[in-house]
Every structure is written in structure tokens, then in C-alpha cells.
N, C-alpha and C. Protein backbone atom coordinates (compact mmCIF):
# COMPACT_ATOMS: atom_id res chain seq x y z
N UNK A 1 -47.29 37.97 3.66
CA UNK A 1 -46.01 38.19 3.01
C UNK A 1 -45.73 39.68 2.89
N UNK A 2 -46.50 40.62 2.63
CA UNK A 2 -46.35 42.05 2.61
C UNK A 2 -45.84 42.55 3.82
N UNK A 3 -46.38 42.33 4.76
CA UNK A 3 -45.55 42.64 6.14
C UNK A 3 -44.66 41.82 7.19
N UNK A 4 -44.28 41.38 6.54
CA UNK A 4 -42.77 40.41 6.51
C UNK A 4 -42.01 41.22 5.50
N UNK A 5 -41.83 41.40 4.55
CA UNK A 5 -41.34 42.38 3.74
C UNK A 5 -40.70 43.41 4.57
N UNK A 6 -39.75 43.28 4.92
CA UNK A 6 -39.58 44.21 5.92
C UNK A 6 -38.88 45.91 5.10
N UNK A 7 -38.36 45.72 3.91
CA UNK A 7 -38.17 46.68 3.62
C UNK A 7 -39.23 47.36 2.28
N UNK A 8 -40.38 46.63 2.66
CA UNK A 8 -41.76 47.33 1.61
C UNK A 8 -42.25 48.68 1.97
N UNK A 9 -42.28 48.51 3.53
CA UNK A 9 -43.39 49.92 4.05
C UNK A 9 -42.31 51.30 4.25
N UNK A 10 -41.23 50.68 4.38
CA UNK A 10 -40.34 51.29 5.11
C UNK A 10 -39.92 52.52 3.59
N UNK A 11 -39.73 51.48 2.44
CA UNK A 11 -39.72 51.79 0.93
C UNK A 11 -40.41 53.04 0.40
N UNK A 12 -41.45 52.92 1.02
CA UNK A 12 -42.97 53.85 0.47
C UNK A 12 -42.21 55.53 1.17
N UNK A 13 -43.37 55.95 -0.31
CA UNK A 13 -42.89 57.51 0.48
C UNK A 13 -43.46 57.82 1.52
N UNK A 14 -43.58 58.67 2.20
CA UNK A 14 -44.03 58.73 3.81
C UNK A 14 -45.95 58.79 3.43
N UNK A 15 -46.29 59.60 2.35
CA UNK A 15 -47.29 59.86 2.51
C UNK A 15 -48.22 58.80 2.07
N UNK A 16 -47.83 57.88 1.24
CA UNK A 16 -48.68 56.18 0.75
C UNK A 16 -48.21 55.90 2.41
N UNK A 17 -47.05 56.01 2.65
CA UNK A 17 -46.88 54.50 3.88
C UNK A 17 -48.05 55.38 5.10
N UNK A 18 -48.19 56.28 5.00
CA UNK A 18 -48.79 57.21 6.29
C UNK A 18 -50.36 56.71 6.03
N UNK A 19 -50.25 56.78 4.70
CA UNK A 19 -52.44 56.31 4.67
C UNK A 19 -52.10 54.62 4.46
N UNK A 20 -51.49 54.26 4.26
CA UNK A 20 -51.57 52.44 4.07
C UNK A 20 -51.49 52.10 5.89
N UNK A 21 -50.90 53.08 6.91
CA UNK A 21 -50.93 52.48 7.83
C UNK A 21 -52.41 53.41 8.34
N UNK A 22 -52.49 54.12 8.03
CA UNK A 22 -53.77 54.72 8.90
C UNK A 22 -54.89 54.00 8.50
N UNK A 23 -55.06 53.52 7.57
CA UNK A 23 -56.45 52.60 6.90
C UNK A 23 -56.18 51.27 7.66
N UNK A 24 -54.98 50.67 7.53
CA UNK A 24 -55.12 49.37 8.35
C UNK A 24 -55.10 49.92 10.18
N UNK A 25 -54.72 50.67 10.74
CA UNK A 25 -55.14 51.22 12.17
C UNK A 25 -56.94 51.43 12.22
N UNK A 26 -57.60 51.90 10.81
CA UNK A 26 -58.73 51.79 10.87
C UNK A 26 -59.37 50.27 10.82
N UNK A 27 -58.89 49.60 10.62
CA UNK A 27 -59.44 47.82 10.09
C UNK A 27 -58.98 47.70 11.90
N UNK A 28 -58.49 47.72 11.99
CA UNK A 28 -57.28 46.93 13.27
C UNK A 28 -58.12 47.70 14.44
N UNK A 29 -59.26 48.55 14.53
CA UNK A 29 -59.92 48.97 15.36
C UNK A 29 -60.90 48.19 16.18
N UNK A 30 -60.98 48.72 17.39
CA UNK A 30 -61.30 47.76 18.53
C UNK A 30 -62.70 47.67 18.38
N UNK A 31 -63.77 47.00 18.79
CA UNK A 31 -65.20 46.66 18.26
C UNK A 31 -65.63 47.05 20.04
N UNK A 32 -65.18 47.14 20.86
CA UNK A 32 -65.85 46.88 21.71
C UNK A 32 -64.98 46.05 22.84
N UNK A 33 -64.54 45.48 22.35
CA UNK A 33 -63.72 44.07 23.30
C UNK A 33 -65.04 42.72 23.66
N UNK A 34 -63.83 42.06 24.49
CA UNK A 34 -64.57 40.98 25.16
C UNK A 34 -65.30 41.36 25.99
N UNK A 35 -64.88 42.14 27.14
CA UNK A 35 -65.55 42.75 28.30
C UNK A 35 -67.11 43.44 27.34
N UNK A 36 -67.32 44.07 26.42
CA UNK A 36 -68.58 43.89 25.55
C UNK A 36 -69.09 42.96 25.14
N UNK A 37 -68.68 41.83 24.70
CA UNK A 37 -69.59 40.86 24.39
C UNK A 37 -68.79 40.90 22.81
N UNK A 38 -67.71 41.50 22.38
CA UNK A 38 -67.45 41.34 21.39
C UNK A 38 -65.78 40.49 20.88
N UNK A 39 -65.69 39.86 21.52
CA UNK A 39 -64.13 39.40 21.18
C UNK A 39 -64.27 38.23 20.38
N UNK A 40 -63.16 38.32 19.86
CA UNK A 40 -62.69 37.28 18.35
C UNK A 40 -63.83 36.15 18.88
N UNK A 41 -63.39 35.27 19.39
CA UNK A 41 -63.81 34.15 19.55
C UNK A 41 -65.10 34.23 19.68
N UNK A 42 -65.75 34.84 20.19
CA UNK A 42 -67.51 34.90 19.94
C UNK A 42 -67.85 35.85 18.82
N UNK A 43 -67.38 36.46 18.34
CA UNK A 43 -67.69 36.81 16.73
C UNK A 43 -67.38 35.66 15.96
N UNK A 44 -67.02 34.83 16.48
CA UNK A 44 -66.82 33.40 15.50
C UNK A 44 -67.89 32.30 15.38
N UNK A 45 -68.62 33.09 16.67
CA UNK A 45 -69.71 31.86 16.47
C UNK A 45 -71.16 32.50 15.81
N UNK A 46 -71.72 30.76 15.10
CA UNK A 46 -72.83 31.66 14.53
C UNK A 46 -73.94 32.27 15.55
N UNK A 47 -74.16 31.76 16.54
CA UNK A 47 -75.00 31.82 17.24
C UNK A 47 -75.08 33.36 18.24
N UNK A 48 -74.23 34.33 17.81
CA UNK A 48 -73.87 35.64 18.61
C UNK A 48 -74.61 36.00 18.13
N UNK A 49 -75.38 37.19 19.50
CA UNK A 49 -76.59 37.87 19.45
C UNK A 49 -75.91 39.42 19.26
N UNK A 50 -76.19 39.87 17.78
CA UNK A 50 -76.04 41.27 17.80
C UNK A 50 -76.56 42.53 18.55
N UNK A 51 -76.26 42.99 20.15
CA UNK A 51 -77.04 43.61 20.45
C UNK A 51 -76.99 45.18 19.97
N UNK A 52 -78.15 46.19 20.57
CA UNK A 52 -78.48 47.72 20.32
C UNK A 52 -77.09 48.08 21.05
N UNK A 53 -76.08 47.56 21.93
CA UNK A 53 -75.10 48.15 22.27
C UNK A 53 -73.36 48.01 21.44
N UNK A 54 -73.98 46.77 20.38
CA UNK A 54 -73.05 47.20 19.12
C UNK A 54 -72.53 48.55 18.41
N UNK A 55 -71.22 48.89 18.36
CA UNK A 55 -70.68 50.09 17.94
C UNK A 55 -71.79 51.20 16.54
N UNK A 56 -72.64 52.13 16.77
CA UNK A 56 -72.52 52.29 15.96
C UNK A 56 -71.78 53.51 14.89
N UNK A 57 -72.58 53.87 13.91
CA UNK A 57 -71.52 54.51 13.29
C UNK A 57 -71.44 55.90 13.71
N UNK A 58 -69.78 56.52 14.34
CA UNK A 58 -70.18 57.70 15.27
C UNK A 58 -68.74 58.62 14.84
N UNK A 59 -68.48 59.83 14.25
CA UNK A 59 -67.49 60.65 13.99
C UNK A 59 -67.83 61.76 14.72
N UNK A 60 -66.84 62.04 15.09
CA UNK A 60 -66.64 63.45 15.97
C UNK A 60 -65.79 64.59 15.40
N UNK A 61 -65.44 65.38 15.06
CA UNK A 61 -65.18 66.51 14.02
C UNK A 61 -65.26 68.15 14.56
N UNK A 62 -64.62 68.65 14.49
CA UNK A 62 -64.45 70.42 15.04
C UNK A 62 -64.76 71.05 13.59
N UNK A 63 -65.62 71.80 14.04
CA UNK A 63 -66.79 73.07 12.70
C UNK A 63 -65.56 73.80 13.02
N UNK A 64 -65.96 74.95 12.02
CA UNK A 64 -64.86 75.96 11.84
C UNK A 64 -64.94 76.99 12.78
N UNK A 65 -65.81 77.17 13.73
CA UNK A 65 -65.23 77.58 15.32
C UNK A 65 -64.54 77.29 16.05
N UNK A 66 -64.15 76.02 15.47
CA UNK A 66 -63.21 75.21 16.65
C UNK A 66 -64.08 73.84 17.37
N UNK A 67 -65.67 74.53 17.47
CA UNK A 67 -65.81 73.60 18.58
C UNK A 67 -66.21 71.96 17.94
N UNK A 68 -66.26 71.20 19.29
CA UNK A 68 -66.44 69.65 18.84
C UNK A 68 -68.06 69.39 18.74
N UNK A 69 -67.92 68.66 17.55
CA UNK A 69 -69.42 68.19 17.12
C UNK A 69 -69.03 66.46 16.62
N UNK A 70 -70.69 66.27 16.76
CA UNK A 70 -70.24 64.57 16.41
C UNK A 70 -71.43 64.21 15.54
N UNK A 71 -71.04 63.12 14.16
CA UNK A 71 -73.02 62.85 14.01
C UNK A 71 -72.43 61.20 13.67
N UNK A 72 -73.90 61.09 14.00
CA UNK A 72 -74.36 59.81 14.37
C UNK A 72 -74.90 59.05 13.09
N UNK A 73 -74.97 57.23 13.01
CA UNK A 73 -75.83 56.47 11.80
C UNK A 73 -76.75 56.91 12.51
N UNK A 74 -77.45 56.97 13.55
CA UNK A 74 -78.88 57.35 14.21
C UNK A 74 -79.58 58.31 13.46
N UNK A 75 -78.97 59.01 12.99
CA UNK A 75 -79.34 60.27 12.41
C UNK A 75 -79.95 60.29 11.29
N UNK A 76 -79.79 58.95 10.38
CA UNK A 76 -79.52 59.46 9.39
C UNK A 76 -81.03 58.21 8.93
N UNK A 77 -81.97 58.55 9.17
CA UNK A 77 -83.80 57.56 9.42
C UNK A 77 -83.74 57.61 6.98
N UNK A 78 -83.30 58.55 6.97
CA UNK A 78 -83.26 58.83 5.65
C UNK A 78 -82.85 57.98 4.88
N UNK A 79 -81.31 57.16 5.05
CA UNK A 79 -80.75 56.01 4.58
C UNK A 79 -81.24 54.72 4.53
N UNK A 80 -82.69 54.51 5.29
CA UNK A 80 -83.20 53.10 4.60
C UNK A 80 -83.39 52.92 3.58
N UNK A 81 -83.20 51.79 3.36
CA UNK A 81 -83.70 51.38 1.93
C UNK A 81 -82.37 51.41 1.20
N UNK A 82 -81.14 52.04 1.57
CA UNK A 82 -79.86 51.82 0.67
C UNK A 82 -78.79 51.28 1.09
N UNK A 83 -78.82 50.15 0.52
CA UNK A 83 -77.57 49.07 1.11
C UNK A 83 -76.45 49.25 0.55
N UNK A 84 -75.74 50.38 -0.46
CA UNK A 84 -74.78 50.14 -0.93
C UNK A 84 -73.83 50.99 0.18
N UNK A 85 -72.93 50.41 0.93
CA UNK A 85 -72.10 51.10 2.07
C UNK A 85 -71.39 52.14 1.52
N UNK A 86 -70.74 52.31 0.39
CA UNK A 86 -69.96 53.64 -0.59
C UNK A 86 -71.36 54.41 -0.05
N UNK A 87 -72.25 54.18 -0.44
CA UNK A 87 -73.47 55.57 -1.19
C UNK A 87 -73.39 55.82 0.71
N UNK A 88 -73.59 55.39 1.66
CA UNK A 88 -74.40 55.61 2.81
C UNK A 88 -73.21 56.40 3.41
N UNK A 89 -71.51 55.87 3.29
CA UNK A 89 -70.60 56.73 3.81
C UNK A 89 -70.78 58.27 3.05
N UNK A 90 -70.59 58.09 1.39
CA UNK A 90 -70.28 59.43 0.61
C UNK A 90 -71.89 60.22 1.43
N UNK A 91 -72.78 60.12 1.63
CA UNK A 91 -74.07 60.58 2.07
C UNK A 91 -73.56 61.33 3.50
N UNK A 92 -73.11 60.63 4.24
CA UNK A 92 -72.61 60.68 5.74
C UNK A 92 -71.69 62.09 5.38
N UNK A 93 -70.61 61.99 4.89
CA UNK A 93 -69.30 62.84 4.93
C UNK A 93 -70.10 63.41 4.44
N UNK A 94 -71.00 63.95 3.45
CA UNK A 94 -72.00 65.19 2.68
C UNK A 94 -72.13 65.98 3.54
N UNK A 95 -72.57 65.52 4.76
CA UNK A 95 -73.38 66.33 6.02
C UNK A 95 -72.76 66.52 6.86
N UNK A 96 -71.48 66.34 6.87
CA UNK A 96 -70.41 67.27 7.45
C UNK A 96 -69.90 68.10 6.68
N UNK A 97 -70.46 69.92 7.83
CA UNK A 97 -69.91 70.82 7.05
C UNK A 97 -68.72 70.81 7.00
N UNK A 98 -67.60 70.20 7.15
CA UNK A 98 -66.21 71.01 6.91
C UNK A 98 -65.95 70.32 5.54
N UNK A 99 -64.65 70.38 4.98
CA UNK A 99 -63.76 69.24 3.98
C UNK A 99 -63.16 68.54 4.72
N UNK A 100 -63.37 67.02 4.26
CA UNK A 100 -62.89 65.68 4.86
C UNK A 100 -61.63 65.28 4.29
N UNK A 101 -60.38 65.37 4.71
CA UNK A 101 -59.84 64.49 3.47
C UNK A 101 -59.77 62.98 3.53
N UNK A 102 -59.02 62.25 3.09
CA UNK A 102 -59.60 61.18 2.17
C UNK A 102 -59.03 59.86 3.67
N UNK A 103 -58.39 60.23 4.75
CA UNK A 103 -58.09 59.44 5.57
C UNK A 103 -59.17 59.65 6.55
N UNK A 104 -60.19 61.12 6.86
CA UNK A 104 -61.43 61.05 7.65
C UNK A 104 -62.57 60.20 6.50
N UNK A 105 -62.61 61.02 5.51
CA UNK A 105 -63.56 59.85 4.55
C UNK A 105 -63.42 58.16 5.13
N UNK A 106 -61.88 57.76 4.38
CA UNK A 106 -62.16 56.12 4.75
C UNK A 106 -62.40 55.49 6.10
N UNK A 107 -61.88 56.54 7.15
CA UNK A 107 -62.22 55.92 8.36
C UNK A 107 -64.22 56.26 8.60
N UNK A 108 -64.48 57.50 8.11
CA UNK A 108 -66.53 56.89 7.87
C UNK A 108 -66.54 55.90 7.45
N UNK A 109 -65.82 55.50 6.19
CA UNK A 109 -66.18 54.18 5.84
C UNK A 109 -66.09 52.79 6.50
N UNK A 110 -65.28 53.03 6.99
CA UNK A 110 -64.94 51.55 7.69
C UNK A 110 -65.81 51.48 8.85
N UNK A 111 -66.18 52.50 9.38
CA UNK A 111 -66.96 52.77 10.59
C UNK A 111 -68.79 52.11 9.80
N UNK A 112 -68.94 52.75 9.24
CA UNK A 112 -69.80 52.60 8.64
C UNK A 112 -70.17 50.93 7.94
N UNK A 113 -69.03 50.37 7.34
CA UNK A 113 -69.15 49.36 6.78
C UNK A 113 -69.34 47.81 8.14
N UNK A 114 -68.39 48.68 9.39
CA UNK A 114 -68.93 47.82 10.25
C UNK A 114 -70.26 47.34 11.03
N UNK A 115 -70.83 48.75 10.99
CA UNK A 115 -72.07 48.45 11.82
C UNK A 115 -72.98 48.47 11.01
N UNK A 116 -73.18 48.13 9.88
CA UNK A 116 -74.22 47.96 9.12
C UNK A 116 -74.00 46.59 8.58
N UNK A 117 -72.75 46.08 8.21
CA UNK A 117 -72.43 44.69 7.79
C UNK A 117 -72.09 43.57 8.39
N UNK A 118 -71.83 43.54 9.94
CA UNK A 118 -71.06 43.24 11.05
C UNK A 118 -72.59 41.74 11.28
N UNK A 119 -73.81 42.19 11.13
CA UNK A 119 -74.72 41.11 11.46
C UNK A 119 -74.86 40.04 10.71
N UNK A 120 -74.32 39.98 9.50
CA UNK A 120 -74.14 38.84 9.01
C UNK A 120 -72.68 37.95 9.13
N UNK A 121 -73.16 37.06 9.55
CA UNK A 121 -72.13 36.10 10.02
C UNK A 121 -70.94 35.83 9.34
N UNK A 122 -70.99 35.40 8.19
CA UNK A 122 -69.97 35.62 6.98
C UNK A 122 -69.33 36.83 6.59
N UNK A 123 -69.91 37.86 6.87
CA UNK A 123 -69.06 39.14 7.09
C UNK A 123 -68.53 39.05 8.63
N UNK A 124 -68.89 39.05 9.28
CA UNK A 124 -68.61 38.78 10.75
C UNK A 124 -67.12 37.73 10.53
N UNK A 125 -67.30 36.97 10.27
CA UNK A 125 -66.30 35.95 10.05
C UNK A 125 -64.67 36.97 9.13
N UNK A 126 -64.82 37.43 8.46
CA UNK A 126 -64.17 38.34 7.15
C UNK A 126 -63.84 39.63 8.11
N UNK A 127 -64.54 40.09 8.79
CA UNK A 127 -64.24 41.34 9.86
C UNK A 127 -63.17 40.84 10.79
N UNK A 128 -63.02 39.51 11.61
CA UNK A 128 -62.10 39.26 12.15
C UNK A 128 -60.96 39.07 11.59
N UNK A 129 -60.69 38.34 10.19
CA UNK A 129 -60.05 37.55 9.88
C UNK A 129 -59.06 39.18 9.04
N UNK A 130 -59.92 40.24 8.72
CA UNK A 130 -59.38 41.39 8.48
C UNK A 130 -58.28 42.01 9.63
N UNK A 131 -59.23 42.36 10.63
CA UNK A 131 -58.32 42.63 12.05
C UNK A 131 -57.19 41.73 12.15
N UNK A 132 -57.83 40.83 12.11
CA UNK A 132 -56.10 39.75 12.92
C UNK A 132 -55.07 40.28 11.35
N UNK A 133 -55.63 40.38 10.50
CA UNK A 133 -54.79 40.43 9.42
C UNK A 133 -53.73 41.96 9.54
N UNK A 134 -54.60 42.77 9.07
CA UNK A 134 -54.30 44.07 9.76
C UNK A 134 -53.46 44.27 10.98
N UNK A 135 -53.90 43.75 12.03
CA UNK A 135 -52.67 44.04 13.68
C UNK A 135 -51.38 42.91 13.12
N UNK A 136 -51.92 42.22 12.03
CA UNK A 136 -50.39 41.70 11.90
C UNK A 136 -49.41 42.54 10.91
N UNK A 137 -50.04 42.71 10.16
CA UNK A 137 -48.96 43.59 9.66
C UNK A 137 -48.16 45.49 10.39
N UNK A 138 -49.19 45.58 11.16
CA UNK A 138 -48.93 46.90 12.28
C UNK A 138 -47.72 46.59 13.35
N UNK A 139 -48.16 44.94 13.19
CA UNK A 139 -46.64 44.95 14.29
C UNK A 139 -45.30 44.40 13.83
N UNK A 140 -45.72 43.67 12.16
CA UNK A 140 -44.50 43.35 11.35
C UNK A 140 -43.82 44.53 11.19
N UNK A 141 -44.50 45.42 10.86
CA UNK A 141 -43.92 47.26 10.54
C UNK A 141 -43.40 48.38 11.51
N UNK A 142 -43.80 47.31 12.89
CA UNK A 142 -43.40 48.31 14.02
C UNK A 142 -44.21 49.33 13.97
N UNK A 143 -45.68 49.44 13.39
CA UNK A 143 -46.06 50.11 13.44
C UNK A 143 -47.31 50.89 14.39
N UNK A 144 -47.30 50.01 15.72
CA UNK A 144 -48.39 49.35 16.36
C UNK A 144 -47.73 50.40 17.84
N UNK A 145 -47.02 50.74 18.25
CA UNK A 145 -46.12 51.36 19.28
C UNK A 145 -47.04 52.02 19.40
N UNK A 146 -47.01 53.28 18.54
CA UNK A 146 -47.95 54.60 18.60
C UNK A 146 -49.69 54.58 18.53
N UNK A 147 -49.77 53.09 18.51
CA UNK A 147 -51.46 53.14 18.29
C UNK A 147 -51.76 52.10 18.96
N UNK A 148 -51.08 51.83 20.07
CA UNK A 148 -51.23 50.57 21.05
C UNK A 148 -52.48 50.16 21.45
N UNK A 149 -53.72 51.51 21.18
CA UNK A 149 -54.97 51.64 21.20
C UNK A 149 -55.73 50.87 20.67
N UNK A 150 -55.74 50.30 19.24
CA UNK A 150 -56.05 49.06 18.46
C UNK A 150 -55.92 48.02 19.33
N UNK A 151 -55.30 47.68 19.96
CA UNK A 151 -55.61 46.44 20.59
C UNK A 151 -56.40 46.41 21.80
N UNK A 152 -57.11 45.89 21.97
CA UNK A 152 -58.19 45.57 23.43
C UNK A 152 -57.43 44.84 24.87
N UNK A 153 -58.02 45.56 25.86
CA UNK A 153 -57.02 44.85 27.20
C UNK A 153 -57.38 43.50 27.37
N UNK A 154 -56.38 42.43 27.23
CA UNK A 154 -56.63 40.74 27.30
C UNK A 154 -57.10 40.42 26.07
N UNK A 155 -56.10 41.35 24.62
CA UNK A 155 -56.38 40.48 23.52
C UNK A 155 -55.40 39.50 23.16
N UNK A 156 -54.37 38.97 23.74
CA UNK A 156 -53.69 37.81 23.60
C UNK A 156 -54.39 36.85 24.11
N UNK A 157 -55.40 36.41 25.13
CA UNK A 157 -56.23 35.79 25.88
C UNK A 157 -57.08 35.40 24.76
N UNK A 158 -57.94 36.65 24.29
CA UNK A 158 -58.63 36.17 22.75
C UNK A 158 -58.22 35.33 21.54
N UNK A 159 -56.78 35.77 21.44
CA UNK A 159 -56.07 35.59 20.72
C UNK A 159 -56.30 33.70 20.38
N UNK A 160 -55.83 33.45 21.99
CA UNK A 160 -55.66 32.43 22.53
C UNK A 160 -57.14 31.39 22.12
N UNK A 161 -57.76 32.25 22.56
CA UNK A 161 -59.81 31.31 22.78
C UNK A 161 -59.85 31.32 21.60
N UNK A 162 -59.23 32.13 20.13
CA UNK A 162 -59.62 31.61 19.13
C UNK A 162 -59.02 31.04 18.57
N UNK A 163 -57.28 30.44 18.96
CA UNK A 163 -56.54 28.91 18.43
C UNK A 163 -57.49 27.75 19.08
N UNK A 164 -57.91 28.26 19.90
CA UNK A 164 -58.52 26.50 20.68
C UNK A 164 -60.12 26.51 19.84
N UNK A 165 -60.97 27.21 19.15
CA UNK A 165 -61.47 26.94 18.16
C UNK A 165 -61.24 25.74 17.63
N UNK A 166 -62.19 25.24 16.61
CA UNK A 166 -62.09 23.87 15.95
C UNK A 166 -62.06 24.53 15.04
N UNK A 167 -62.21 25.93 14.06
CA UNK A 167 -62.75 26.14 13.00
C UNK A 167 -61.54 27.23 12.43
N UNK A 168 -60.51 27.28 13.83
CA UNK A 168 -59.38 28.43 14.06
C UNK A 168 -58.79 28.46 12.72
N UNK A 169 -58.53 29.60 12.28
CA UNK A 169 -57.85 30.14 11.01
C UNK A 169 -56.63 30.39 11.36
N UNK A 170 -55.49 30.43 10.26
CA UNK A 170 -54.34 30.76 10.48
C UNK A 170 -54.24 32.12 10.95
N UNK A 171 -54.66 33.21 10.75
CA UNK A 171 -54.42 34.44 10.55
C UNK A 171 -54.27 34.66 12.29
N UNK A 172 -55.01 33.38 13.37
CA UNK A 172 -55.06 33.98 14.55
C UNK A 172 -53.45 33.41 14.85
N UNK A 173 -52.82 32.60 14.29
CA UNK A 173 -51.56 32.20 14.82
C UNK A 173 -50.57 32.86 14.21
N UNK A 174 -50.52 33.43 13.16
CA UNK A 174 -49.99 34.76 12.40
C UNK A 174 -49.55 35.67 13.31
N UNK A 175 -50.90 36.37 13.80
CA UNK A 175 -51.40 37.65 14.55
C UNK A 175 -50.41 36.92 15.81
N UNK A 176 -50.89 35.88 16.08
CA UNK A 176 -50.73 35.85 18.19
C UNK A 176 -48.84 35.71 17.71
N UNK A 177 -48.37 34.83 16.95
CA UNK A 177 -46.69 35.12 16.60
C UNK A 177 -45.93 36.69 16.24
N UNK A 178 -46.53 37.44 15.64
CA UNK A 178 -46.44 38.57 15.11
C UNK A 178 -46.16 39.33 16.91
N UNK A 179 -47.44 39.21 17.62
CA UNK A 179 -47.09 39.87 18.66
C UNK A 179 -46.69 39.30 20.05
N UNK A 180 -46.34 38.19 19.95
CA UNK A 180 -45.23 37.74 20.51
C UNK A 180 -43.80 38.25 20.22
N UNK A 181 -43.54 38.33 18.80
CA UNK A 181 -42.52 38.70 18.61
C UNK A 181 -41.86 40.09 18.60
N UNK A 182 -42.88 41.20 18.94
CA UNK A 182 -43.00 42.28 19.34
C UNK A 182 -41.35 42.65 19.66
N UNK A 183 -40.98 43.55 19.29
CA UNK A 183 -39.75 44.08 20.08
C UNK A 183 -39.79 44.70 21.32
């Protein structure tokens, strides 16, 4: 109902509507695709094998020379033992020298919250059902043009393998109407 609302986002001052859409462009981010082994419909099943070529958590960032640097969850052997995803992102952004503001912060987070939470199935299940949620409201808002990138090549196909599911949720017939209806 929020993005059907057609005059909600539009409402917002630029700078709420600018991070309400950049956080859902972060949810609405691609895992990999099918061609990985990762599309809707086999994240639906319990039986998917999480492999070492699952996304992990990876930011790339320019130091105050300019030049490009990147750090890695690999990095970080220090973080066992702490499951709370807040503590492991705020830890992460620590060790980047620059200042983050609060739209590089949440996108560590989400990055972060995926590849550490993504192996349990019931989150797995809640990760899709986020995405389809998310690309639906990006394209109720027209907001999907400029970040056409969120979507994976042959995700209407997915779209598709996960209505023919027995277990199919609304959110995939939401999503697959939403971008059908695409302008």
C-alpha cells in the first residue's frame, strides 16, 4: 500500500525520499543472480547449498588521496564469536579511515546482514520476500529507471519459477505486476 500511494514518496522532502529510496535500492540488490546459483526460486528451497562463492561482505571507498581501496568480511578473523549484525557493521565502518555517512553506513549493513544471515533458511525466505518487496515499490515510484542495476538479467523468468512454486507468496505476483506495469 505505501507504494501505490502514489503521492507519498513524491510528498517527502527530497532528502527522506533520497535515503528511503537508496536503502530500499540497497534491499532490492542483486545476490548474484540465477546464472550463480542464486535466484528467487532456489533461495526458496530448503535444500540450497550455501556455497564459498556466496556474496561476501565487500565495500570499496576512496582514502583521502583519492585513491580506491576496498575491505573485506575476510578481514575481519577478529569478529567471531559476535553475532549481533549492528555490532559487526558499526566495527566494519570503524576501520574505515574516512567519515561514512549514514547511506554508506546502512548499505555495510545490509551487505553485511546478508552474508552472515543469508544461511539460514528462514532468513533466506525473509531476504527474498524483502527484495520482491522492495523492487516493488522502486517501480510503483518510478524509481527503478536510474538503478535498472537491481534487477538481474532474466529476472522476470525468476519471477515466473517462483509463481509456479507451491509455497509462492504474494509479494512475487505484486513484484512480477508492478513490473509489468512499468511505464
Amino acid at each position: 500500500m505505501f507504494s501505490k500511494r502514489s503521492n507519498f514518496i513524491p510528498r517527502l522532502n527530497c532528502a527522506k525520499r533520497n535515503a528511503l529510496l537508496a536503502r530500499l535500492i540497497y534491499i532490492a540488490e542483486s545476490w548474484g543472480g540465477k546464472e550463480h546459483g542464486y535466484g528467487l526460486a532456489e533461495c526458496c528451497h530448503r535444500s540450497m547449498k550455501i556455497t564459498d562463492s556466496f556474496p561476501k561482505c565487500y565495500y570499496e571507498y576512496y582514502d583521502s588521496n583519492g585513491k580506491l581501496k576496498s575491505i573485506e568480511q575476510d578481514e575481519f578473523g577478529d569478529f567471531i564469536g559476535i553475532t549481533n549484525l549492528s555490532e559487526i557493521a558499526y566495527l566494519m565502518c570503524c576501520r574505515i579511515p574516512i567519515s561514512l555517512d549514514d547511506d554508506q553506513k546502512m548499505l555495510i549493513f545490509t551487505r553485511v546482514r546478508l552474508s552472515l544471515a543469508f544461511h539460514d533458511y528462514e532468513t533466506q525466505l525473509q531476504f527474498v520476500l524483502a527484495r520482491l518487496q522492495a523492487l516493488s515499490v522502486l517501480v510503483y515510484s518510478n524509481s527503478l529507471q536510474d538503478n535498472i542495476n537491481t534487477l538481474d538479467p532474466g529476472f522476470l523468468e525468476e519471477l515466473v519459477e517462483l509463481l509456479e512454486m507451491r509455497q509462492t507468496n504474494l509479494a512475487a505476483l505484486r513484484s512480477l505486476t508492478s513490473i509489468i506495469h512499468l511505464p
